[in-house]
Protein backbone atom coordinates (compact mmCIF):
# COMPACT_ATOMS: atom_id res chain seq x y z
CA UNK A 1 132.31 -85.19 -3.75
CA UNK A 2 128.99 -83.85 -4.48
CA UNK A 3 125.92 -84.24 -2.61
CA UNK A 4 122.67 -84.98 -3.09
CA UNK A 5 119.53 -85.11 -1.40
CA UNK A 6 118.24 -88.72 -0.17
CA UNK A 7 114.80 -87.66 0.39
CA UNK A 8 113.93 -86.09 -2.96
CA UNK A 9 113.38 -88.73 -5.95
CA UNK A 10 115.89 -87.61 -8.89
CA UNK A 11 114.37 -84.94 -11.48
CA UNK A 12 116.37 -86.75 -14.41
CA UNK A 13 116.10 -90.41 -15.00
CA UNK A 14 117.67 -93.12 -16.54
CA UNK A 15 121.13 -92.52 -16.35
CA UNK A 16 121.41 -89.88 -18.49
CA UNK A 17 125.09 -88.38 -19.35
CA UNK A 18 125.24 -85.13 -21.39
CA UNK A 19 125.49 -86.47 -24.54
CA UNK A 20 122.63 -88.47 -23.80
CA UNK A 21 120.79 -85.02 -23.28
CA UNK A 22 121.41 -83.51 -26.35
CA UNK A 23 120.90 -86.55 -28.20
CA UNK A 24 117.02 -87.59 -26.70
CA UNK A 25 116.03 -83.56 -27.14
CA UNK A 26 117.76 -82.91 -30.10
CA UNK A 27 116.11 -86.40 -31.90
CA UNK A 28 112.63 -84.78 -32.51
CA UNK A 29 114.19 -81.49 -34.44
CA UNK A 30 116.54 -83.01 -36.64
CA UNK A 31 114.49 -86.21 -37.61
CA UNK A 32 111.35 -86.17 -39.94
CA UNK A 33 107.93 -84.98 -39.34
CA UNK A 34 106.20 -88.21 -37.31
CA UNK A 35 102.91 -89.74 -38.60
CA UNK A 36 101.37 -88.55 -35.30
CA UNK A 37 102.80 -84.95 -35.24
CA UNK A 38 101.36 -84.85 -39.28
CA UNK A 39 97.94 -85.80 -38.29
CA UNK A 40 97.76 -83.72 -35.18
CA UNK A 41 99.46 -80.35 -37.51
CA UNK A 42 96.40 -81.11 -39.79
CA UNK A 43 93.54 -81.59 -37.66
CA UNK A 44 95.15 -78.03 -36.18
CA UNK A 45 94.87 -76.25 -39.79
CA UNK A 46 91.62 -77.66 -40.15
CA UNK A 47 90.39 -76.30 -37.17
CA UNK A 48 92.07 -73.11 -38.09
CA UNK A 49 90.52 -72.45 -41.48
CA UNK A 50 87.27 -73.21 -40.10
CA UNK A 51 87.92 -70.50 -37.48
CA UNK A 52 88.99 -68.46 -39.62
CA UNK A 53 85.60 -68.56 -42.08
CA UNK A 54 83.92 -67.73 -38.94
CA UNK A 55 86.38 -64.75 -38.03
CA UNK A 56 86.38 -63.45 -41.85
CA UNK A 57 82.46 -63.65 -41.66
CA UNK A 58 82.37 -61.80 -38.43
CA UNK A 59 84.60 -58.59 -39.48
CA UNK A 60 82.34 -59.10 -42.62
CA UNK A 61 79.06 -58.47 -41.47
CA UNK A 62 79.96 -57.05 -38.40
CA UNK A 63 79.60 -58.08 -34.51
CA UNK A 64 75.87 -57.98 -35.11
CA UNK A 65 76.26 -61.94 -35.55
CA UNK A 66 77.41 -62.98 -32.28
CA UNK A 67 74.90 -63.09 -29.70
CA UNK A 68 75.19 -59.57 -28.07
CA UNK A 69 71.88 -58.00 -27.13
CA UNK A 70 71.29 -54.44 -25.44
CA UNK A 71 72.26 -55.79 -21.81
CA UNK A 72 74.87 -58.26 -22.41
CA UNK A 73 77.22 -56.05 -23.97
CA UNK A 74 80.15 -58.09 -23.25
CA UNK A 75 80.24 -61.80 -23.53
CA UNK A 76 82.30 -64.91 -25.11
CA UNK A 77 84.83 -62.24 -26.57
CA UNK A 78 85.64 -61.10 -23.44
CA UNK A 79 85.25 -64.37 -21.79
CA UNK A 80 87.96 -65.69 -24.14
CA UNK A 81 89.93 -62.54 -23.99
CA UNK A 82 90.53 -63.23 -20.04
CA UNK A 83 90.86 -67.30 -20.53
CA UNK A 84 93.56 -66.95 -23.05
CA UNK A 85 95.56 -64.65 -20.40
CA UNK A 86 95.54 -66.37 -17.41
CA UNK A 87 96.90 -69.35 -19.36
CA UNK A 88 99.53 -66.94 -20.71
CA UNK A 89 100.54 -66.80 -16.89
CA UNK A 90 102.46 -70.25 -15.85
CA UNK A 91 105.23 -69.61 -18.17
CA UNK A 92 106.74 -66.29 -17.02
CA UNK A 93 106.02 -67.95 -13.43
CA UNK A 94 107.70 -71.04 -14.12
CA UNK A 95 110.42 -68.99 -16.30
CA UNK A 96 111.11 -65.60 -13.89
CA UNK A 97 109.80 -66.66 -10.21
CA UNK A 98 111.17 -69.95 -10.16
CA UNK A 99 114.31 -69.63 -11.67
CA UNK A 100 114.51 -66.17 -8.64
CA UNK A 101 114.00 -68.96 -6.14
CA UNK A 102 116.22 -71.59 -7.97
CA UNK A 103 113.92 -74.36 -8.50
CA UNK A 104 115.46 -77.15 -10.24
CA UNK A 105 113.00 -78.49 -11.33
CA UNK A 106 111.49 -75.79 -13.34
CA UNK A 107 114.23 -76.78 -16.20
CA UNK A 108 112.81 -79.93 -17.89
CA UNK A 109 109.54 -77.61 -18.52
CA UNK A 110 110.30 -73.61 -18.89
CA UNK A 111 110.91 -74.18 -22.50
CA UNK A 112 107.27 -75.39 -23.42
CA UNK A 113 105.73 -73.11 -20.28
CA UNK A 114 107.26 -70.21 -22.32
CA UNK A 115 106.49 -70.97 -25.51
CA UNK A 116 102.79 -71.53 -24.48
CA UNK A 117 102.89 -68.15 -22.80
CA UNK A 118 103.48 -66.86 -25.90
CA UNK A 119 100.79 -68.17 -28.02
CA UNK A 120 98.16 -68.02 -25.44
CA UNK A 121 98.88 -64.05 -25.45
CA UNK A 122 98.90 -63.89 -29.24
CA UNK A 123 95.62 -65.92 -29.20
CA UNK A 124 94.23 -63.34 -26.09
CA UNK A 125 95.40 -60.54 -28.65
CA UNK A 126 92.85 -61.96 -31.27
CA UNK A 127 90.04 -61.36 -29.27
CA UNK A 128 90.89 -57.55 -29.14
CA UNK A 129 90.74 -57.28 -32.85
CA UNK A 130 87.76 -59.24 -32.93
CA UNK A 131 85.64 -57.42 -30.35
CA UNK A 132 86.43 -54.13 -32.65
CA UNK A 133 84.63 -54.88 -35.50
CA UNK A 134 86.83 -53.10 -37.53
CA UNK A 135 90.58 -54.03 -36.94
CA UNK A 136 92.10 -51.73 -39.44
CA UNK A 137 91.20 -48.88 -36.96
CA UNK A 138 93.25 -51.28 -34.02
CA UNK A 139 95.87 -48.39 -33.87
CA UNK A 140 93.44 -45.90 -32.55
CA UNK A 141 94.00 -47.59 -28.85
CA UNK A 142 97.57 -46.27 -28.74
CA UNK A 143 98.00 -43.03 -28.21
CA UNK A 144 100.25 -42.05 -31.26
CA UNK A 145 100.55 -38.52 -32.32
CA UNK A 146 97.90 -38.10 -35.64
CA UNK A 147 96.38 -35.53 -37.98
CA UNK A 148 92.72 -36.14 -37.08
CA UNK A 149 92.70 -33.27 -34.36
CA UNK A 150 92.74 -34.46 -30.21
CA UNK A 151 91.96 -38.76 -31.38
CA UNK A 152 93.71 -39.67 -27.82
CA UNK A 153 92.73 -42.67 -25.91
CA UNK A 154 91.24 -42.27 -22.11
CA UNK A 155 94.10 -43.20 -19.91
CA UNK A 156 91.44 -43.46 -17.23
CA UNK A 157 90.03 -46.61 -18.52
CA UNK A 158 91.45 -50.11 -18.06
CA UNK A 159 90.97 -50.85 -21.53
CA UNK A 160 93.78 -48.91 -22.22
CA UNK A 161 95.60 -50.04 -19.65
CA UNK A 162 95.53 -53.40 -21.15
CA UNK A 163 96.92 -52.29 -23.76
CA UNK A 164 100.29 -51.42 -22.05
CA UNK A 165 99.91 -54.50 -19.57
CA UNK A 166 99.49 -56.81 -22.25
CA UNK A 167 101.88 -55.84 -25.01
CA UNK A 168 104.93 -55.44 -22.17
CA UNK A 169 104.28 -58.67 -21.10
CA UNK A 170 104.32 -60.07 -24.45
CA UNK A 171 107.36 -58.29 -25.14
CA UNK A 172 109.77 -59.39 -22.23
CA UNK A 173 108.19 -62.88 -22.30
CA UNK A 174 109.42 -63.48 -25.77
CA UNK A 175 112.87 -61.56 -25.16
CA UNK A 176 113.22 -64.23 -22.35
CA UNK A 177 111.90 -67.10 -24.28
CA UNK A 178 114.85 -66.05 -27.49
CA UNK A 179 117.37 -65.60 -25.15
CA UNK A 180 116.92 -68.53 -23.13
CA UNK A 181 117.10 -70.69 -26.95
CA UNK A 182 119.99 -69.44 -28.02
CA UNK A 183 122.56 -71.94 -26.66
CA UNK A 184 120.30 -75.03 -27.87
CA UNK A 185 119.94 -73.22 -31.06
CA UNK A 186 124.23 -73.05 -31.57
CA UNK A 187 123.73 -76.67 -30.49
CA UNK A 188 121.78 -77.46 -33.47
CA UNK A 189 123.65 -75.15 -35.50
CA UNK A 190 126.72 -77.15 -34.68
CA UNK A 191 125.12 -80.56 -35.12
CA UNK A 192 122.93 -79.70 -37.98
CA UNK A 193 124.27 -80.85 -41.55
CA UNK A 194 122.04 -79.30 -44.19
CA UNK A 195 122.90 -75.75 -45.51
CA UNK A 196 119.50 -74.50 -44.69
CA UNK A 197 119.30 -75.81 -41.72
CA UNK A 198 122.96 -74.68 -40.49
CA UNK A 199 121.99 -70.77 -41.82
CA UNK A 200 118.75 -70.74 -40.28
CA UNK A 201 119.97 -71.65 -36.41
CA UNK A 202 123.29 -70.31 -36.90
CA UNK A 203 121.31 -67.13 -37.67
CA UNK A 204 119.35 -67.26 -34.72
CA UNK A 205 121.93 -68.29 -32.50
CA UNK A 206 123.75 -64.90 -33.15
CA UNK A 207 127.26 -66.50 -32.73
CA UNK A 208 126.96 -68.56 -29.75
CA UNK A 209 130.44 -69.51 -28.69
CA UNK A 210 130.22 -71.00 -25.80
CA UNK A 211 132.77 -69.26 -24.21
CA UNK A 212 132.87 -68.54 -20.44
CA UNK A 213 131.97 -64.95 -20.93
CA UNK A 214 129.36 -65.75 -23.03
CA UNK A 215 127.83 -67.62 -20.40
CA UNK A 216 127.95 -64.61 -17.92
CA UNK A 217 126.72 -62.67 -19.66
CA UNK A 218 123.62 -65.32 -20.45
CA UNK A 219 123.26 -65.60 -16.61
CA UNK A 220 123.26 -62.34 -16.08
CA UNK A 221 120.31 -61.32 -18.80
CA UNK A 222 118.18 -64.13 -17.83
CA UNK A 223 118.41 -62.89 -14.12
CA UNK A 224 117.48 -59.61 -15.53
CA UNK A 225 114.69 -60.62 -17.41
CA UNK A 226 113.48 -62.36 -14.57
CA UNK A 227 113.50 -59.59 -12.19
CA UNK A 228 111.56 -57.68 -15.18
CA UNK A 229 108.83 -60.26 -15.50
CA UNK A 230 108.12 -60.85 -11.60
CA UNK A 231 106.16 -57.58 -11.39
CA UNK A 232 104.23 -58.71 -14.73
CA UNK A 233 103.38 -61.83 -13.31
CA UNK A 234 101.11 -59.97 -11.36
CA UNK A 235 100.17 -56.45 -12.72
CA UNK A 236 98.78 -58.15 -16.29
CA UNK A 237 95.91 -59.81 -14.70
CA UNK A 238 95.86 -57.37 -11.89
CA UNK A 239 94.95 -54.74 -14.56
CA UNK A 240 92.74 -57.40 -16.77
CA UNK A 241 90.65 -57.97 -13.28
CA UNK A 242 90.52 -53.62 -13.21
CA UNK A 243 88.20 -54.09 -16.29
CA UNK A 244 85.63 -55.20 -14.00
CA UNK A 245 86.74 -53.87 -10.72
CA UNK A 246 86.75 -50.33 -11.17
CA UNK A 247 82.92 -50.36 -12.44
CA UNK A 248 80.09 -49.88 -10.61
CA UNK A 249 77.70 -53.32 -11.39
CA UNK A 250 77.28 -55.50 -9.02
CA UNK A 251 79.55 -58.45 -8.89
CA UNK A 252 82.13 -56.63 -10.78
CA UNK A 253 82.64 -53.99 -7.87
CA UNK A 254 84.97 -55.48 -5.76
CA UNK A 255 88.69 -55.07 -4.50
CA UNK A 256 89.38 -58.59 -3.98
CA UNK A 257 89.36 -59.53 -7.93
CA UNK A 258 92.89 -58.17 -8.48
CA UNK A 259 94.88 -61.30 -5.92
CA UNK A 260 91.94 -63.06 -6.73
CA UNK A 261 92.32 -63.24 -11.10
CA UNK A 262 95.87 -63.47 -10.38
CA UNK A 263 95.37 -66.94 -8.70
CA UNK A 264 92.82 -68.31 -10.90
CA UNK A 265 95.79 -67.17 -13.97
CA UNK A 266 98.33 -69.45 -12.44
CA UNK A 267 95.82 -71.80 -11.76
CA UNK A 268 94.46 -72.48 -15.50
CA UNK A 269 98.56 -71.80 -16.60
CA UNK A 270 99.49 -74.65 -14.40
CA UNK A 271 96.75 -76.83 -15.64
CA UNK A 272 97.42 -75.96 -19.38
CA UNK A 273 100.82 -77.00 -19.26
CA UNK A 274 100.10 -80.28 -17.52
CA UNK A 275 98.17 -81.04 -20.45
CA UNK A 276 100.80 -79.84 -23.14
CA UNK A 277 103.40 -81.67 -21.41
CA UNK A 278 101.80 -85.04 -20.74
CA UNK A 279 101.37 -85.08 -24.30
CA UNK A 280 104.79 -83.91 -25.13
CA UNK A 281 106.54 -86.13 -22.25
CA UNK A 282 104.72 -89.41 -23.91
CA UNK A 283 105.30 -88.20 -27.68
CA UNK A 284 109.34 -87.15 -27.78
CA UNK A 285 110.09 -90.10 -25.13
CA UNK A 286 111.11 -87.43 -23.01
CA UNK A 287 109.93 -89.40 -19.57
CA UNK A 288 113.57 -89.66 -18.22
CA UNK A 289 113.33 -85.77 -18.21
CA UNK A 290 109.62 -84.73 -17.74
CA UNK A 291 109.63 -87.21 -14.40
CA UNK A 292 106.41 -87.88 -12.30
CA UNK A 293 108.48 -85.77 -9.37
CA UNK A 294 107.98 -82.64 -12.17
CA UNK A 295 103.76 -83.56 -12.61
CA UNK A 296 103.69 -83.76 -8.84
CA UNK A 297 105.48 -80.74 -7.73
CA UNK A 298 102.92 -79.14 -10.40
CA UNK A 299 100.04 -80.81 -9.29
CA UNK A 300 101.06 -79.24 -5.73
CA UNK A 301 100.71 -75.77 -7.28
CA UNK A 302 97.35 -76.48 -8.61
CA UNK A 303 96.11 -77.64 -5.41
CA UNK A 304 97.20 -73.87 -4.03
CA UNK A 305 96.23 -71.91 -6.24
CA UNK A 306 92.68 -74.11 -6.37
CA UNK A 307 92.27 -73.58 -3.02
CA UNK A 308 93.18 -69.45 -3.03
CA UNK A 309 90.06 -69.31 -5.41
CA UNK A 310 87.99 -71.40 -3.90
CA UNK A 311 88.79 -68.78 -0.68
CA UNK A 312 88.17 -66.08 -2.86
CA UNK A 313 84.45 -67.31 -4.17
CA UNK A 314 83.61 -67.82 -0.45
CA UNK A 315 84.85 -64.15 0.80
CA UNK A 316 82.91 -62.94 -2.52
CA UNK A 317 79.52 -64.34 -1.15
CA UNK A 318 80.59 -63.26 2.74
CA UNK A 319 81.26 -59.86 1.52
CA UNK A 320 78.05 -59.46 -0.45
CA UNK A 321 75.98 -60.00 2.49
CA UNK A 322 77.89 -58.14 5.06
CA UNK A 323 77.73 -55.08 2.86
CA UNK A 324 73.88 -55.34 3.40
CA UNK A 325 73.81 -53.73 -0.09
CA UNK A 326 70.40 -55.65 -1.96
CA UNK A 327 71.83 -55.72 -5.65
CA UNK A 328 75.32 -57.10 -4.77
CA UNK A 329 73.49 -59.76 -2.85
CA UNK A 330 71.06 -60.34 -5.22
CA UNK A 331 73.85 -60.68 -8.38
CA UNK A 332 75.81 -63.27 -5.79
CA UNK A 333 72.59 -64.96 -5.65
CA UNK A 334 71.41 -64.63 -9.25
CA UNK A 335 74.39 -66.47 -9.74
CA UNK A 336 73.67 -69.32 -7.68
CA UNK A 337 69.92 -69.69 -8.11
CA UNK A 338 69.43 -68.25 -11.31
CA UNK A 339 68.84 -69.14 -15.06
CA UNK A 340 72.70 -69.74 -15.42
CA UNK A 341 72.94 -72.06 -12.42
CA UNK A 342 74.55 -74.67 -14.03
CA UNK A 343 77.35 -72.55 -15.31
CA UNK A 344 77.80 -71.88 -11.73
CA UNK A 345 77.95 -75.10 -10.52
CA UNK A 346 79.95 -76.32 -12.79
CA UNK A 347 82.51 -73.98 -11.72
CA UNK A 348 82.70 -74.62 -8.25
CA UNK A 349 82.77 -78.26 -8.96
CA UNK A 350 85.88 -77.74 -11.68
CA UNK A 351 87.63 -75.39 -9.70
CA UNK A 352 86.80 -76.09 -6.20
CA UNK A 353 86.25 -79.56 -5.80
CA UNK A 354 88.17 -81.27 -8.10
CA UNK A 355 92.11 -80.01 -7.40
CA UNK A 356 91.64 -81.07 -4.07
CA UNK A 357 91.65 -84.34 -4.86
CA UNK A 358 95.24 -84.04 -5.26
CA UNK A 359 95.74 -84.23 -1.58
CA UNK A 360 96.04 -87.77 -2.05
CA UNK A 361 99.56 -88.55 -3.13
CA UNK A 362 98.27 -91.34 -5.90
CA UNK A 363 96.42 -89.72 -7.49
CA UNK A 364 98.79 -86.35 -7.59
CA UNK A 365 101.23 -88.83 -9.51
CA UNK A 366 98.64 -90.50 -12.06
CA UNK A 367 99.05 -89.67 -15.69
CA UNK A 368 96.18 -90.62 -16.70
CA UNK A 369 94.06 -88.33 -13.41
CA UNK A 370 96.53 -85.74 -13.65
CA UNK A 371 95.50 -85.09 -17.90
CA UNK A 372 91.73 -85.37 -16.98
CA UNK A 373 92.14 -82.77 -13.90
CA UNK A 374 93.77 -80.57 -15.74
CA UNK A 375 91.33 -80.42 -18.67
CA UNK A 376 88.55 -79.94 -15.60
CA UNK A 377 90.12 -76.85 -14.10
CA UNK A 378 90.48 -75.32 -17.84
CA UNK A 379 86.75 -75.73 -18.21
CA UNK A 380 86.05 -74.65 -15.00
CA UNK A 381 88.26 -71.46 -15.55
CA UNK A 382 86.61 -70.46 -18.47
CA UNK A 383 83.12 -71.06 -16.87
CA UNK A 384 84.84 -68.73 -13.83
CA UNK A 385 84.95 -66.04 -16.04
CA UNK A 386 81.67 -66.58 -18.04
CA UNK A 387 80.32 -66.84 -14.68
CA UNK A 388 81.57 -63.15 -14.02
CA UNK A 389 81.00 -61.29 -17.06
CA UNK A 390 77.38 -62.88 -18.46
CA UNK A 391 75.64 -63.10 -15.01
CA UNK A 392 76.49 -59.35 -13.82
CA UNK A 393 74.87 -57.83 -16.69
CA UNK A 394 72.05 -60.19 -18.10
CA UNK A 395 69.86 -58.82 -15.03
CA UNK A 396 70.48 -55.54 -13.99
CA UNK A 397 68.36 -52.60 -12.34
CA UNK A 398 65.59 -52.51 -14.21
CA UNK A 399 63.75 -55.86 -14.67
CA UNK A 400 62.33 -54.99 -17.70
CA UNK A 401 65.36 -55.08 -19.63
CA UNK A 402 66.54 -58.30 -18.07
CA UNK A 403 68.26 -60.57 -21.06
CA UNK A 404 69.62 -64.04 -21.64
CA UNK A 405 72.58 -64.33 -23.66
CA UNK A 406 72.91 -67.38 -26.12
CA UNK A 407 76.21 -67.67 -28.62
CA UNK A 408 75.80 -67.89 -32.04
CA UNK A 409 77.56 -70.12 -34.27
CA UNK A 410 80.56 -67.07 -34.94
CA UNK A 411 80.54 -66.72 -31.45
CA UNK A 412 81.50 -70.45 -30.82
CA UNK A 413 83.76 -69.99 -34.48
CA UNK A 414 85.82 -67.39 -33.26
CA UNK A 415 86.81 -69.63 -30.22
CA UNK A 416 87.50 -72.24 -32.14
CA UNK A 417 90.30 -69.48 -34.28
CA UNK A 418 91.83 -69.40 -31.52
CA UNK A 419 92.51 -72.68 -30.42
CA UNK A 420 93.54 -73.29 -34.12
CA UNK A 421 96.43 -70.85 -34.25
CA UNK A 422 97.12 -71.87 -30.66
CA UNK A 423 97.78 -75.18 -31.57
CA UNK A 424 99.36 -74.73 -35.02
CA UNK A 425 101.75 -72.02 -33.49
CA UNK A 426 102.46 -75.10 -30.27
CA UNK A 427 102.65 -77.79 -33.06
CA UNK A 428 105.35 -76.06 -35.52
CA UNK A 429 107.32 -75.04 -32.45
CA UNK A 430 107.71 -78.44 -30.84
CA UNK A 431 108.84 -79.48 -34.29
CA UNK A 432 111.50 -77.08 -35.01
CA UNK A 433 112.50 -76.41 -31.21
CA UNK A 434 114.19 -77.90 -28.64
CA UNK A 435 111.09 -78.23 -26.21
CA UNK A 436 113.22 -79.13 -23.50
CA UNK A 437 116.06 -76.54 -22.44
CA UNK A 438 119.11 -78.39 -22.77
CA UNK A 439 121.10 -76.22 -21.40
CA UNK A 440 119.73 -75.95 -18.03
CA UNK A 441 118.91 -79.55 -18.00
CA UNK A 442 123.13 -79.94 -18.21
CA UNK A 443 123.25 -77.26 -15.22
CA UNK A 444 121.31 -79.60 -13.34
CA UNK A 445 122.52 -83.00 -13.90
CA UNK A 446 125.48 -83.72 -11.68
CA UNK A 447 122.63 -82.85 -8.56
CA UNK A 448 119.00 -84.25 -10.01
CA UNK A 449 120.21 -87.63 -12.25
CA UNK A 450 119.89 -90.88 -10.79
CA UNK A 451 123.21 -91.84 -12.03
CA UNK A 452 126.09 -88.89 -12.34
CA UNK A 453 128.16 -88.32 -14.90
CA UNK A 454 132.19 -88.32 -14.25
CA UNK A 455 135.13 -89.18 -16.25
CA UNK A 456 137.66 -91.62 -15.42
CA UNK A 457 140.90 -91.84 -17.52
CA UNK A 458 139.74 -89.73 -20.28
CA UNK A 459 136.48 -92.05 -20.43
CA UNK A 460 133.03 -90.31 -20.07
CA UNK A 461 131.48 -92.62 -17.22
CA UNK A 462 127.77 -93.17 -14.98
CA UNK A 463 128.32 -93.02 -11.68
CA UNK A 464 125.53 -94.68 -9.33
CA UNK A 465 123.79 -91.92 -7.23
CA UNK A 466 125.28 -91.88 -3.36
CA UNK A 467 128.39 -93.20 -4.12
CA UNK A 468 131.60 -91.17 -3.93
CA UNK A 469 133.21 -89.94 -6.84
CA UNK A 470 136.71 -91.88 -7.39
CA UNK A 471 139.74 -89.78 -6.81
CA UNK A 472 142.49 -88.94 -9.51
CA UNK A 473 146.13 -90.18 -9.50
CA UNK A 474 147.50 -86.52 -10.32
CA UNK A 475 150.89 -88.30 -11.23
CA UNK A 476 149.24 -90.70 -13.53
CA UNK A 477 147.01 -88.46 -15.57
């Protein structure tokens, strides 16, 4: 007899048996392109084409066209740069941490978490290349052996340790993305009945039996891989924070910016996937899997994490005044009072403010509040970092080279690239992937459904939640 928890509503819905599982995920990849997915793909090239005019134009003429002056050296690139890779973070979290701690109910939305970890990176990437000016030189940050004499990077700046940071994490968080798709890609390989389509996941599956070994050894690499990605769950944006940290200008000097990024990451992650899964949950009639239980227990982290920032902007001011140090105070202030103001208010209000009105257990479990929430705390994040970066430097020592910074139209472009390939590279994959892991989903089943699945004479059955599983006639089977 299995049991199940009374208190805790059901994680899957409706019923569901395991045929029923691979039949509502696997619907999407084998059927035609919808109307709505073909509108939505090309609104996403649009915006991608027009991003990348913008990006051409830039490496064209050079980064004299963004908005850059003499003091504000470092602006919406950078801005972007660190947006793009604290959204990266909620995947590996959901994927490594969670599945450490075995959370249940981390398997109706690892696969998408993942796969947006992925992009986000590749669009954080971008915004390297951009800020270079001249990308065919982009292999001059690793330190290869060459024929130009000592060309070595500085391995005492955190630019270079981004580098590293970055491209490791990008590295095991697709490893563990593959490997966890390989048993819904024999799936489709099995059930697919074109030739192309039977090469191309039976070629990606790499043989996927089935067998019990094979899935020991699968549990045992995904444990792995999670164990590896822990650590870079926290040293990426630990070491993105060190880009600031370890300089001298006030507002950027500070110790508590490496806990403190890493909690604003998982914040914006959390409240990026909310939104791609709302969406998803609605458009795949995935709701028996993607449950409101799943945009609660989410909406719990967000409060958290909300909250650990909103702790950390508080200890920032404290700390600026008890270190009776003028020009920390003053850029604290500056901040506040100053000619960006609103850019600071709007923060606090996005990323303060707003996730705590998930306290209140109706509103944690609205669609429609959730959706809107979550596309507040993504502004608010990217103001958080704007916030940082533009309002340390437009004002430093010397008033008389005190500068506003305004973005051009290839400064807003560029952004714009990036949510272009972000969304084309989301789009194709929710297409041609299972977005749901079906596999884990199965794992989970007989312990989260409303209704279990048992057999009874050799007939697959549903069997009403709380109620005891019939016993077998040994004699009679």
């Amino acid at each position: 007899m299995h049991v199940t928890s009374p208190v805790r509503e059901p994680l899957i819905q409706g019923g569901k048996t395991y045929a029923d599982v691979t039949e509502d995920i696997c619907r999407h990849v084998e059927g035609a392109p919808t109307k709505e997915w073909k509108i939505a793909f090309g609104l996403s090239l649009i915006v991608l084409a027009y991003g990348s005019v913008c990006l051409a134009w830039t490496w064209w003429e050079g980064l004299g066209v963004w908005g850059l002056n003499k003091t504000v050296g470092w602006a919406w690139d950078i801005t972007n740069f660190v947006w793009w890779v604290g959204i990266g973070h909620a995947g590996t979290l959901i994927s490594a941490i969670l599945l450490l701690f075995r959370q249940k109910w981390r398997t109706s939305i690892n696969r998408a978490a993942e796969a947006m970890t992925i992009f986000a990176v590749i669009c954080a990437a971008s915004f390297i290349l951009m800020h270079m000016g001249r990308p065919w030189m982009a292999y001059w940050a690793l330190p290869l052996p060459n024929a130009f004499g000592s060309l070595w990077v500085n391995f005492n700046s955190p630019l270079v340790w981004d580098v590293f940071a970055i491209s490791t994490y990008f590295s095991v968080s697709l490893v563990f993305w593959y490997i966890g798709l390989i048993p819904d890609l024999a799936t489709i390989r099995d059930r697919a009945t074109s030739k192309i389509s039977k090469l191309m996941y039976g070629t990606f599956a790499m043989g996927w039996d089935g067998s019990a070994k094979t899935w020991a050894r699968y549990e045992y690499i995904s444990l792995i891989l999670a164990g590896l990605s822990t650590p870079l769950v926290l040293s990426v944006h630990t070491i993105v924070s060190m880009d600031f940290a370890t300089s001298v200008i006030p507002g950027w000097h500070t110790t508590i910016f490496p806990p403190y990024f890493v909690a604003g990451a998982i914040f914006s992650g959390f409240a990026m996937v909310q939104n791609l899964m709302l969406i998803t949950r609605v458009v795949y009639k995935l709701e028996d899997y993607i449950t409101l239980e799943h945009i609660e227990t989410m909406n719990k982290v967000i409060t958290l994490t909300g909250s650990v920032v909103g702790v950390a902007y508080i200890t920032e001011f404290f700390i600026a005044w008890y270190s009776g140090v003028e020009y920390e105070y003053y850029a604290f202030f500056n901040r506040m009072t100053g000619p960006y103001w609103w850019a600071y208010w709007a923060m606090m209000t996005c990323n303060v403010i707003s996730p705590q009105l998930f306290w209140s257990r109706k509103l944690r479990r609205s669609i429609t509040f959730t959706f809107f929430i979550s596309v507040v705390v993504n502004i608010g994040m990217w103001f958080e970092r704007f916030v940082i970066i533009v309002t340390s430097l437009h004002r430093d020592y010397i008033p008389s080279s005190w500068a506003m910074f305004s973005p051009t139209r290839y400064d807003i472009g560029d952004y714009i690239f990036s949510f272009g390939l972000f969304f084309t590279l989301f789009l194709l994959f929710s297409k041609y992937l299972p977005v749901v892991n079906m596999a884990e989903v199965k794992a989970v089943i007989r312990s989260t459904s409303a209704n279990l699945p048992t057999k009874i004479a050799g007939v697959a059955k549903v069997r009403q939640r709380g109620t005891a599983e019939p016993a077998f006639d040994k004699d009679k089977e």
